[in-house]
PDB file of N, CA and C in Angstrom:
ATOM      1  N   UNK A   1      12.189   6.395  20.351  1.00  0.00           N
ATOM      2  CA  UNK A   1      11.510   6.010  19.133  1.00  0.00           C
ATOM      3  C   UNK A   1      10.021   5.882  19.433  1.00  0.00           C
ATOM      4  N   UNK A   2       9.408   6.222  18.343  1.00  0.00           N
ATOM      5  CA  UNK A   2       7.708   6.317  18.917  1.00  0.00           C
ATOM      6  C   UNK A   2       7.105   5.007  18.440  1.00  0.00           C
ATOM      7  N   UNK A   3       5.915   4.958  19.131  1.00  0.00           N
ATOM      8  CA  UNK A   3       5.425   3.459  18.208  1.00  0.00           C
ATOM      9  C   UNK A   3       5.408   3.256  17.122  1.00  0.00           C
ATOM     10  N   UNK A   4       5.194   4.693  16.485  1.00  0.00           N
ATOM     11  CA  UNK A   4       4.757   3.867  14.781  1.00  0.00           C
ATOM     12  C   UNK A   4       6.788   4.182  14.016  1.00  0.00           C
ATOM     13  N   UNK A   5       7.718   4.538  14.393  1.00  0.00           N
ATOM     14  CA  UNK A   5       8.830   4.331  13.452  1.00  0.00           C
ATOM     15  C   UNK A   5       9.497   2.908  14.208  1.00  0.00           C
ATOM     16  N   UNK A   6       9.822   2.569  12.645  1.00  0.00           N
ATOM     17  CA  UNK A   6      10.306   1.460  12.256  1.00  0.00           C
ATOM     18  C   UNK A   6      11.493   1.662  11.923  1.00  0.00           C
ATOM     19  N   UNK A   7      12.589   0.804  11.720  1.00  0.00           N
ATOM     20  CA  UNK A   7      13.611   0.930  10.590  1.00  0.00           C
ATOM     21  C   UNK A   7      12.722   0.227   8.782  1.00  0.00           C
ATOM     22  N   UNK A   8      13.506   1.959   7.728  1.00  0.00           N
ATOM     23  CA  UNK A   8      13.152   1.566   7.043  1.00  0.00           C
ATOM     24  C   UNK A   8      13.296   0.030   6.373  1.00  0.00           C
ATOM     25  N   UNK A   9      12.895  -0.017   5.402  1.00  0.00           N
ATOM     26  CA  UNK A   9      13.416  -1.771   4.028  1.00  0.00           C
ATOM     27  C   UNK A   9      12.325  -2.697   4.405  1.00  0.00           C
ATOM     28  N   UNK A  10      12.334  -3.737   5.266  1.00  0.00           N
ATOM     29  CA  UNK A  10      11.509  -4.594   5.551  1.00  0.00           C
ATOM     30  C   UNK A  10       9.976  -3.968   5.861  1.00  0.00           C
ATOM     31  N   UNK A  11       9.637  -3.300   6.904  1.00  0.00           N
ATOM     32  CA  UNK A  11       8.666  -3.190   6.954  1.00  0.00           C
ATOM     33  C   UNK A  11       7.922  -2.153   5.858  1.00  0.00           C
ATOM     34  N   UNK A  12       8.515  -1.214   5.483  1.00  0.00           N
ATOM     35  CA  UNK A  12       8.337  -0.801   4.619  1.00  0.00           C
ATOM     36  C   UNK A  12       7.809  -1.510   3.137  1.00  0.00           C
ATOM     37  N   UNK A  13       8.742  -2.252   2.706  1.00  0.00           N
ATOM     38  CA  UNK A  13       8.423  -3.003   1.807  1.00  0.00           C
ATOM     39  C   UNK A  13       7.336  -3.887   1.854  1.00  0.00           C
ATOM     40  N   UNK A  14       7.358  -4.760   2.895  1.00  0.00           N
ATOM     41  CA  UNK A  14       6.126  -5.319   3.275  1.00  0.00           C
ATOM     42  C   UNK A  14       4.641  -4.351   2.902  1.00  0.00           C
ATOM     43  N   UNK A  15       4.537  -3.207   3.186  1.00  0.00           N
ATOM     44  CA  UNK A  15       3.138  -2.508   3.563  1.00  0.00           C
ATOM     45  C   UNK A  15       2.860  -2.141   1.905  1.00  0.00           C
ATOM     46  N   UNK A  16       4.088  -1.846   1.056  1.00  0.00           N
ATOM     47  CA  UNK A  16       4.027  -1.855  -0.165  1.00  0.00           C
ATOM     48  C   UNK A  16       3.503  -3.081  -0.945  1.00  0.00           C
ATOM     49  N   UNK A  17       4.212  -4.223  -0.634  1.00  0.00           N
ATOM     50  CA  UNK A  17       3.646  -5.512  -1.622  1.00  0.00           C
ATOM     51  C   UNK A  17       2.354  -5.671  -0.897  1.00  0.00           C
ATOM     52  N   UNK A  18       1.490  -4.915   0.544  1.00  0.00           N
ATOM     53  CA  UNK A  18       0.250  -5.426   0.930  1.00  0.00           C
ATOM     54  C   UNK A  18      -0.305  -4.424  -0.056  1.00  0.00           C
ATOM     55  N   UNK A  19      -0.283  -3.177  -0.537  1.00  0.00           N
ATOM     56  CA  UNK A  19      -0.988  -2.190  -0.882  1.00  0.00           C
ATOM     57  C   UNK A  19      -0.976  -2.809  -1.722  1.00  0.00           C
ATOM     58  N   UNK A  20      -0.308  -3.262  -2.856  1.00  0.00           N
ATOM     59  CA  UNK A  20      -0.352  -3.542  -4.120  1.00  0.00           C
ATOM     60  C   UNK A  20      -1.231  -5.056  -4.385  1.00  0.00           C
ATOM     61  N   UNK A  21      -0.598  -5.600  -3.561  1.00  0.00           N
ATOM     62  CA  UNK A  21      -1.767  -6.766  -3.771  1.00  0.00           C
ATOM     63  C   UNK A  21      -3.255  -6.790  -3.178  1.00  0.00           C
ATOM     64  N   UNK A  22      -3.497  -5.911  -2.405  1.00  0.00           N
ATOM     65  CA  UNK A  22      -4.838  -5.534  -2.690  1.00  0.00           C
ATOM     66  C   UNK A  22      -5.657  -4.533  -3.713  1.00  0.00           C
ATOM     67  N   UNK A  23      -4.375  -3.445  -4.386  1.00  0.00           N
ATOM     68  CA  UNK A  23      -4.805  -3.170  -5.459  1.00  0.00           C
ATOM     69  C   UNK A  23      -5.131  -3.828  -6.701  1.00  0.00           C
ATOM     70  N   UNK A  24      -4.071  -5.149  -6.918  1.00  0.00           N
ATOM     71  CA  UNK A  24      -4.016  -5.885  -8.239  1.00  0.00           C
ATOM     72  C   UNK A  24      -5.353  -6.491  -7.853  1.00  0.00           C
ATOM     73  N   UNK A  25      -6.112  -6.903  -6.789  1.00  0.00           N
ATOM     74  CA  UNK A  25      -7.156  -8.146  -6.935  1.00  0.00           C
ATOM     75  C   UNK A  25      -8.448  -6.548  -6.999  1.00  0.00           C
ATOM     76  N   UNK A  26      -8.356  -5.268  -6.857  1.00  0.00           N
ATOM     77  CA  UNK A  26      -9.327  -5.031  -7.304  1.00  0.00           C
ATOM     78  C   UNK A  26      -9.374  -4.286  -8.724  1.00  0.00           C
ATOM     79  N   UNK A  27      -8.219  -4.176  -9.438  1.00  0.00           N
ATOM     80  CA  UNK A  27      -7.954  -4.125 -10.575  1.00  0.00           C
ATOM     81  C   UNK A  27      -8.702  -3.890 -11.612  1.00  0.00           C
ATOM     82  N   UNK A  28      -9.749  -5.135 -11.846  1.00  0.00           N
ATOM     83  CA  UNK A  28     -10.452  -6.447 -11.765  1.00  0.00           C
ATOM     84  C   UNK A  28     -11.874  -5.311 -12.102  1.00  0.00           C
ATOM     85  N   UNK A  29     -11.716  -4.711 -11.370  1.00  0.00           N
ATOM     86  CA  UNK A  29     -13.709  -3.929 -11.030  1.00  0.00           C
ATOM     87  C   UNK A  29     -13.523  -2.790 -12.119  1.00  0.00           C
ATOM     88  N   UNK A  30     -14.268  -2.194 -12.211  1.00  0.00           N
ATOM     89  CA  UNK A  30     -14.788  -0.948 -13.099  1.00  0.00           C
ATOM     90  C   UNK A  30     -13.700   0.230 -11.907  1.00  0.00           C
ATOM     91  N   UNK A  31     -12.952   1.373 -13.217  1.00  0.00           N
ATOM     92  CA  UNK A  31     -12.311   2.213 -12.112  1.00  0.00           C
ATOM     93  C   UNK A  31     -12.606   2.658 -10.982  1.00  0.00           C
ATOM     94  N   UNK A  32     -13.946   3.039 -10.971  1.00  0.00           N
ATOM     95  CA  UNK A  32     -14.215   3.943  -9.731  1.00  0.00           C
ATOM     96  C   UNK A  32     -14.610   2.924  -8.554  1.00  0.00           C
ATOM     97  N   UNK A  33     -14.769   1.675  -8.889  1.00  0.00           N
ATOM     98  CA  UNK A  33     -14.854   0.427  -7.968  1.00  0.00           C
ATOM     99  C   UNK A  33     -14.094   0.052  -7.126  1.00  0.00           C
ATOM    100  N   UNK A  34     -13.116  -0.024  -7.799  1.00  0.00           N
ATOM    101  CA  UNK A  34     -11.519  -0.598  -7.846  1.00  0.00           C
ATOM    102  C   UNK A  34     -10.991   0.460  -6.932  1.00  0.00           C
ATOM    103  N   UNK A  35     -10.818   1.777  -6.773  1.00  0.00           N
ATOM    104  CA  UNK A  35     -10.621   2.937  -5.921  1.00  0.00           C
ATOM    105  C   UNK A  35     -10.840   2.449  -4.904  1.00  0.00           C
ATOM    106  N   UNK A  36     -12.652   2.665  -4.645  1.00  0.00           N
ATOM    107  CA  UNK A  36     -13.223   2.631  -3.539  1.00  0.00           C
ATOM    108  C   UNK A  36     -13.021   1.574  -2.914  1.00  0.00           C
ATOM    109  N   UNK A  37     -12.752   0.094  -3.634  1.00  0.00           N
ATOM    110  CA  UNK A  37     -12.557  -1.299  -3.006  1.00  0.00           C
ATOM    111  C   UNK A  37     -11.191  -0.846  -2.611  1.00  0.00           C
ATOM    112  N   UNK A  38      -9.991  -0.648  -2.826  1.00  0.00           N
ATOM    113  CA  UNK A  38      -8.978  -0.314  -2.751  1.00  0.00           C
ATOM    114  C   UNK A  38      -9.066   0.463  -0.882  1.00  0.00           C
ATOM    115  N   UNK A  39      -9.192   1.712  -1.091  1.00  0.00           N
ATOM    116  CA  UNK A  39      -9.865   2.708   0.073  1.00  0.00           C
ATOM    117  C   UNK A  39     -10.526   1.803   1.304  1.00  0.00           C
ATOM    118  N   UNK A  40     -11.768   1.294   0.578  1.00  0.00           N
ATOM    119  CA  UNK A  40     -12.418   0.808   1.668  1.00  0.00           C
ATOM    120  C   UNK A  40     -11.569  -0.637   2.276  1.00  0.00           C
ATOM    121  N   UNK A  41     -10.864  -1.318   1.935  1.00  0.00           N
ATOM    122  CA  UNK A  41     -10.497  -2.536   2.658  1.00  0.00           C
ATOM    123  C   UNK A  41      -8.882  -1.872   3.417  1.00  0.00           C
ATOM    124  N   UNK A  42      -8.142  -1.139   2.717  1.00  0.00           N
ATOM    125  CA  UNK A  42      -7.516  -0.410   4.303  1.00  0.00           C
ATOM    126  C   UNK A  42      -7.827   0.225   4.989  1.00  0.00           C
ATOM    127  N   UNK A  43      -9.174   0.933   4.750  1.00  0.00           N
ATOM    128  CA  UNK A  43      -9.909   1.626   6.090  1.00  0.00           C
ATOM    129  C   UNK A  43     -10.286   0.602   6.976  1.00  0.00           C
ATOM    130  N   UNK A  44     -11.016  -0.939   6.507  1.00  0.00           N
ATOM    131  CA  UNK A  44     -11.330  -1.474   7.632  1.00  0.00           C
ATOM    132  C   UNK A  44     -10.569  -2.746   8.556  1.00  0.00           C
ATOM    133  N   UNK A  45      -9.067  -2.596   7.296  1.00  0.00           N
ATOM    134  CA  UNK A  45      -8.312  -3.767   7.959  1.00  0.00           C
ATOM    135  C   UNK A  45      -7.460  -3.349   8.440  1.00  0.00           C
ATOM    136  N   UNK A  46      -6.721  -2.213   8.224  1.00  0.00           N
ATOM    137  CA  UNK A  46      -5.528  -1.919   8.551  1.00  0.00           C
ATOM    138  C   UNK A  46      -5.930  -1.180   9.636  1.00  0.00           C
ATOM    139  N   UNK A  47      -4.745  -1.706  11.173  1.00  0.00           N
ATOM    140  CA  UNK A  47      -4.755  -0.675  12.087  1.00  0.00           C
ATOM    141  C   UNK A  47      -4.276   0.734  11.622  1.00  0.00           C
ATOM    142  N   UNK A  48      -4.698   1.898  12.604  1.00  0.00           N
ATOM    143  CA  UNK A  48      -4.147   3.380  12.631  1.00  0.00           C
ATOM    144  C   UNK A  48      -2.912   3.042  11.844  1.00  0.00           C
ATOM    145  N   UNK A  49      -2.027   2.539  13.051  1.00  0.00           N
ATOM    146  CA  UNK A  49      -0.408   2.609  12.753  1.00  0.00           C
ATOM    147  C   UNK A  49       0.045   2.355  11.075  1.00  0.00           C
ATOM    148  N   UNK A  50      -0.458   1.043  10.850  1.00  0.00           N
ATOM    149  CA  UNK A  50      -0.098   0.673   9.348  1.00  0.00           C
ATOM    150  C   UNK A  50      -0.527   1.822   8.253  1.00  0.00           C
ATOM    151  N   UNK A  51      -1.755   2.941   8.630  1.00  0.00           N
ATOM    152  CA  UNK A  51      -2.435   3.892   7.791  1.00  0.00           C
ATOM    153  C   UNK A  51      -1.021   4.976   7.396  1.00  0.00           C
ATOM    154  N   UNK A  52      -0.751   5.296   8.874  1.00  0.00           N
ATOM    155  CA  UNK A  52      -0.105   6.077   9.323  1.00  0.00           C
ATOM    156  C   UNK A  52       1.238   5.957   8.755  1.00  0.00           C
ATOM    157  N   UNK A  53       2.140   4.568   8.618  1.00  0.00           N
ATOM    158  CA  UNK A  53       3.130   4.279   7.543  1.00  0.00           C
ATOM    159  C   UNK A  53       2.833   4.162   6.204  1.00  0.00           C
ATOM    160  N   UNK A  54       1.991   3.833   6.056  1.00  0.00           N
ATOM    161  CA  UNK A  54       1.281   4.385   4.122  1.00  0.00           C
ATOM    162  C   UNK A  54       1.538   5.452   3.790  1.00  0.00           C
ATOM    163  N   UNK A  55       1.034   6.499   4.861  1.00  0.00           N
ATOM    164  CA  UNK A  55       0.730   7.842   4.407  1.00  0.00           C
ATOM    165  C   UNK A  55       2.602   8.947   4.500  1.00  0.00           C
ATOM    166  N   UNK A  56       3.205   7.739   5.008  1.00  0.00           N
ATOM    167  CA  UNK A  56       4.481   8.280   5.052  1.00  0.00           C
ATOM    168  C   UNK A  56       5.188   8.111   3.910  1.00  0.00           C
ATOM    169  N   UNK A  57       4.845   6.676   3.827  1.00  0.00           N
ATOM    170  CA  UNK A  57       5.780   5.982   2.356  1.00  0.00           C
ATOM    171  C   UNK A  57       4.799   7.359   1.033  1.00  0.00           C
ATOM    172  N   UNK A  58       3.735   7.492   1.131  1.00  0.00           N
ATOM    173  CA  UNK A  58       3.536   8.283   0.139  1.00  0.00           C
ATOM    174  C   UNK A  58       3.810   9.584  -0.112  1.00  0.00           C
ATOM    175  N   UNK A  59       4.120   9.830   1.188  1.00  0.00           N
ATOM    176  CA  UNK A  59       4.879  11.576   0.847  1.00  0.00           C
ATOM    177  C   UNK A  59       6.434  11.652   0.807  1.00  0.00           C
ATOM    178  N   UNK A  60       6.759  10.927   1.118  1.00  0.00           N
ATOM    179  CA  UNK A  60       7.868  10.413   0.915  1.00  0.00           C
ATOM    180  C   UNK A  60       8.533  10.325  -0.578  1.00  0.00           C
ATOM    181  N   UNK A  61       7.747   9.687  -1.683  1.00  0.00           N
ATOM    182  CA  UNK A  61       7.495  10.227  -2.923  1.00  0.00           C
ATOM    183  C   UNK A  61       8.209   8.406  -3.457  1.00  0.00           C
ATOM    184  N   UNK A  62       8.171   8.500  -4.329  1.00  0.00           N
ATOM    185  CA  UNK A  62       8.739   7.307  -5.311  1.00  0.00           C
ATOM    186  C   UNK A  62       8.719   5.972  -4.440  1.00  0.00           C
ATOM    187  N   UNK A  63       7.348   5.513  -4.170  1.00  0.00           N
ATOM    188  CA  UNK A  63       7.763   4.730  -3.501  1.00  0.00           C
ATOM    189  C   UNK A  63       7.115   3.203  -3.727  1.00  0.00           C
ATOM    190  N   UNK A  64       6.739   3.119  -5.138  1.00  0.00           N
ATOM    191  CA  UNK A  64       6.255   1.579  -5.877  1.00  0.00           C
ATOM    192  C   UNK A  64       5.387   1.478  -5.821  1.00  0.00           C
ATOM    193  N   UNK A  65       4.320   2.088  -5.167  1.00  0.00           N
ATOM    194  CA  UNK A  65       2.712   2.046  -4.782  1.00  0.00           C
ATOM    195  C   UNK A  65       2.324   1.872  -6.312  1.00  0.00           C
ATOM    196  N   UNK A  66       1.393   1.069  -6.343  1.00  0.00           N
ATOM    197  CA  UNK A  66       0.589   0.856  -7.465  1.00  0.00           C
ATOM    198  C   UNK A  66      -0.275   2.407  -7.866  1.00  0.00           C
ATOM    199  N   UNK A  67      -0.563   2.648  -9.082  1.00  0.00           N
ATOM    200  CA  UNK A  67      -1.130   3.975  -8.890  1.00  0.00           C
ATOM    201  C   UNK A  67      -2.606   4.038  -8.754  1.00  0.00           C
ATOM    202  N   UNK A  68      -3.204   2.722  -8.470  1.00  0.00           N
ATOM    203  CA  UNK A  68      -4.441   2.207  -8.104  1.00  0.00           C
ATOM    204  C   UNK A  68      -4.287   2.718  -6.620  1.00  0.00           C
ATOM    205  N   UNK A  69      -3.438   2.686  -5.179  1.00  0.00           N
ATOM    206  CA  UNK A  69      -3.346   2.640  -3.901  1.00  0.00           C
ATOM    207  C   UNK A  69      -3.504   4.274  -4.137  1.00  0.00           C
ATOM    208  N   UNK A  70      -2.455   5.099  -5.296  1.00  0.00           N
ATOM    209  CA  UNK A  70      -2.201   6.251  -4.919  1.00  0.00           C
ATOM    210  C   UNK A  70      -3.694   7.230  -4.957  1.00  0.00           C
ATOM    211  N   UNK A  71      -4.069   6.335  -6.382  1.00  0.00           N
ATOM    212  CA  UNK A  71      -5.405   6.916  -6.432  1.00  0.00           C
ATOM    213  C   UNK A  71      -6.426   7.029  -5.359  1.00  0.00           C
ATOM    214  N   UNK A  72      -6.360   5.973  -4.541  1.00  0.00           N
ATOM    215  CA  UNK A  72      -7.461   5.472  -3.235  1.00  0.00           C
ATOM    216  C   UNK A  72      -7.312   6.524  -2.363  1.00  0.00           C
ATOM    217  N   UNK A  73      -5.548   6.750  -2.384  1.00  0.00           N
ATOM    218  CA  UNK A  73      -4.807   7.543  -0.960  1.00  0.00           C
ATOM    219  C   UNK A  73      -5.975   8.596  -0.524  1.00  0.00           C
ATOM    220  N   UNK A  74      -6.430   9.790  -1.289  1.00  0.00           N
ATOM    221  CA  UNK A  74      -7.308  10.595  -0.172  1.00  0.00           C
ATOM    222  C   UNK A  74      -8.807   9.896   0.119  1.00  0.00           C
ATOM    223  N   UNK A  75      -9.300   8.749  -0.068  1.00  0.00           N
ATOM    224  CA  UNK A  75     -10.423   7.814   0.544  1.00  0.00           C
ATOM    225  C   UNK A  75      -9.694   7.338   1.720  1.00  0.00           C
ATOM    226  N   UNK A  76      -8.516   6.979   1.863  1.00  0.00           N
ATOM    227  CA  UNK A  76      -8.058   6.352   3.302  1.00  0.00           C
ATOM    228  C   UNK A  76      -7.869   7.141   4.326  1.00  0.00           C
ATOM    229  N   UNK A  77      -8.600   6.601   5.704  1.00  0.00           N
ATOM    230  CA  UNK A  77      -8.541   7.372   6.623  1.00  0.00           C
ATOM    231  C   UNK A  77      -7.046   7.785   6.841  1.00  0.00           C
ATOM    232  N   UNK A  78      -6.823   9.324   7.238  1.00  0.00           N
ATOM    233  CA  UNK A  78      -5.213   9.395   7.661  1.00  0.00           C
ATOM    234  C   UNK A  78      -5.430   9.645   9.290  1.00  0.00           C
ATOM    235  N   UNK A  79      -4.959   8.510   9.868  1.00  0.00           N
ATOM    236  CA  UNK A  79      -4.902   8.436  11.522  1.00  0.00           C
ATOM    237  C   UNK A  79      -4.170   9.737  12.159  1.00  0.00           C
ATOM    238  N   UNK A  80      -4.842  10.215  13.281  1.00  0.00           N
ATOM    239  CA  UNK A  80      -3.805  11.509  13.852  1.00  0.00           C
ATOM    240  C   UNK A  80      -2.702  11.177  14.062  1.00  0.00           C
ATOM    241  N   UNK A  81      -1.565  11.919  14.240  1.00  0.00           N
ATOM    242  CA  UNK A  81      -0.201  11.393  14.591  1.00  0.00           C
ATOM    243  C   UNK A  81      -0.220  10.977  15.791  1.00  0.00           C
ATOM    244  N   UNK A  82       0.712  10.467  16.437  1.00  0.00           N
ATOM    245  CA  UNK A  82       0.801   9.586  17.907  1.00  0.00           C
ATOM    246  C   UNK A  82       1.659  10.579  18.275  1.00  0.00           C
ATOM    247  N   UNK A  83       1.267  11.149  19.818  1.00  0.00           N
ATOM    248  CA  UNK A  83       2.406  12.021  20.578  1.00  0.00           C
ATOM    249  C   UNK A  83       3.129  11.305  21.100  1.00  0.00           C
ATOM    250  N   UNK A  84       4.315  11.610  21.269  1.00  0.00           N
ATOM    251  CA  UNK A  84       5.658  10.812  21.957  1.00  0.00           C
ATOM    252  C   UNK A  84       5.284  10.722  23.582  1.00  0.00           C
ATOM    253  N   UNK A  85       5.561  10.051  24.150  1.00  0.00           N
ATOM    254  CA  UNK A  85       5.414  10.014  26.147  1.00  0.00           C
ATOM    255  C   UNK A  85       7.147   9.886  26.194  1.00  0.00           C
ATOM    256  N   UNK A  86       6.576  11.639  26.884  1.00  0.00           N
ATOM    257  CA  UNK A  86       7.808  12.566  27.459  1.00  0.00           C
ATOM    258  C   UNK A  86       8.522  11.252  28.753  1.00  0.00           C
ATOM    259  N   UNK A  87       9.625  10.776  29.418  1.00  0.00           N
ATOM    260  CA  UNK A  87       9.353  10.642  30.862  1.00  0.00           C
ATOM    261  C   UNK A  87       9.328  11.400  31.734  1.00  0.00           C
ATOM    262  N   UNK A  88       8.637  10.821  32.723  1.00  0.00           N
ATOM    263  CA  UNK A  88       8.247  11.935  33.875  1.00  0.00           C
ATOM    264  C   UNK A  88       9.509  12.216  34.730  1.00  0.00           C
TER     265      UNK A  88
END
């Protein structure tokens, strides 16, 4: 298993009610605000890894994201994938 998989439900869900509740508090701003506030506070809080399960849950498809997060989605950095360590 690589670092960033999880078993789905919990953590999953978790990264969902974080997306969303940082979407609902920027809500609040003028649209194109609200995006970029959206964008910019998981670019600078969220590690790689957590980016990296966002960007899964969203291709993934139906997956509760506020459509404020979905909107942000191409402003958020998408982290390179993590290569697996073969053993030697």
């Amino acid at each position: 298993m690589s670092p960033d998989e999880t078993p789905h439900g919990k953590t999953e869900a978790k990264l969902v009610y974080m997306a969303n509740q940082i979407a609902t508090f920027f809500k609040t701003q003028p649209a194109d605000e609200a995006v970029e506030g959206v964008a910019t506070h998981i670019n600078k809080f969220w590690e790689p890894r957590m980016r990296r399960q966002l960007f899964a849950i969203i291709d993934h498809g139906d997956s509760g994201l506020s459509p404020l997060v979905l909107e942000a989605a191409p402003l958020i950095h998408k982290p390179a994938p993590v290569e697996e360590v073969k053993p030697a």
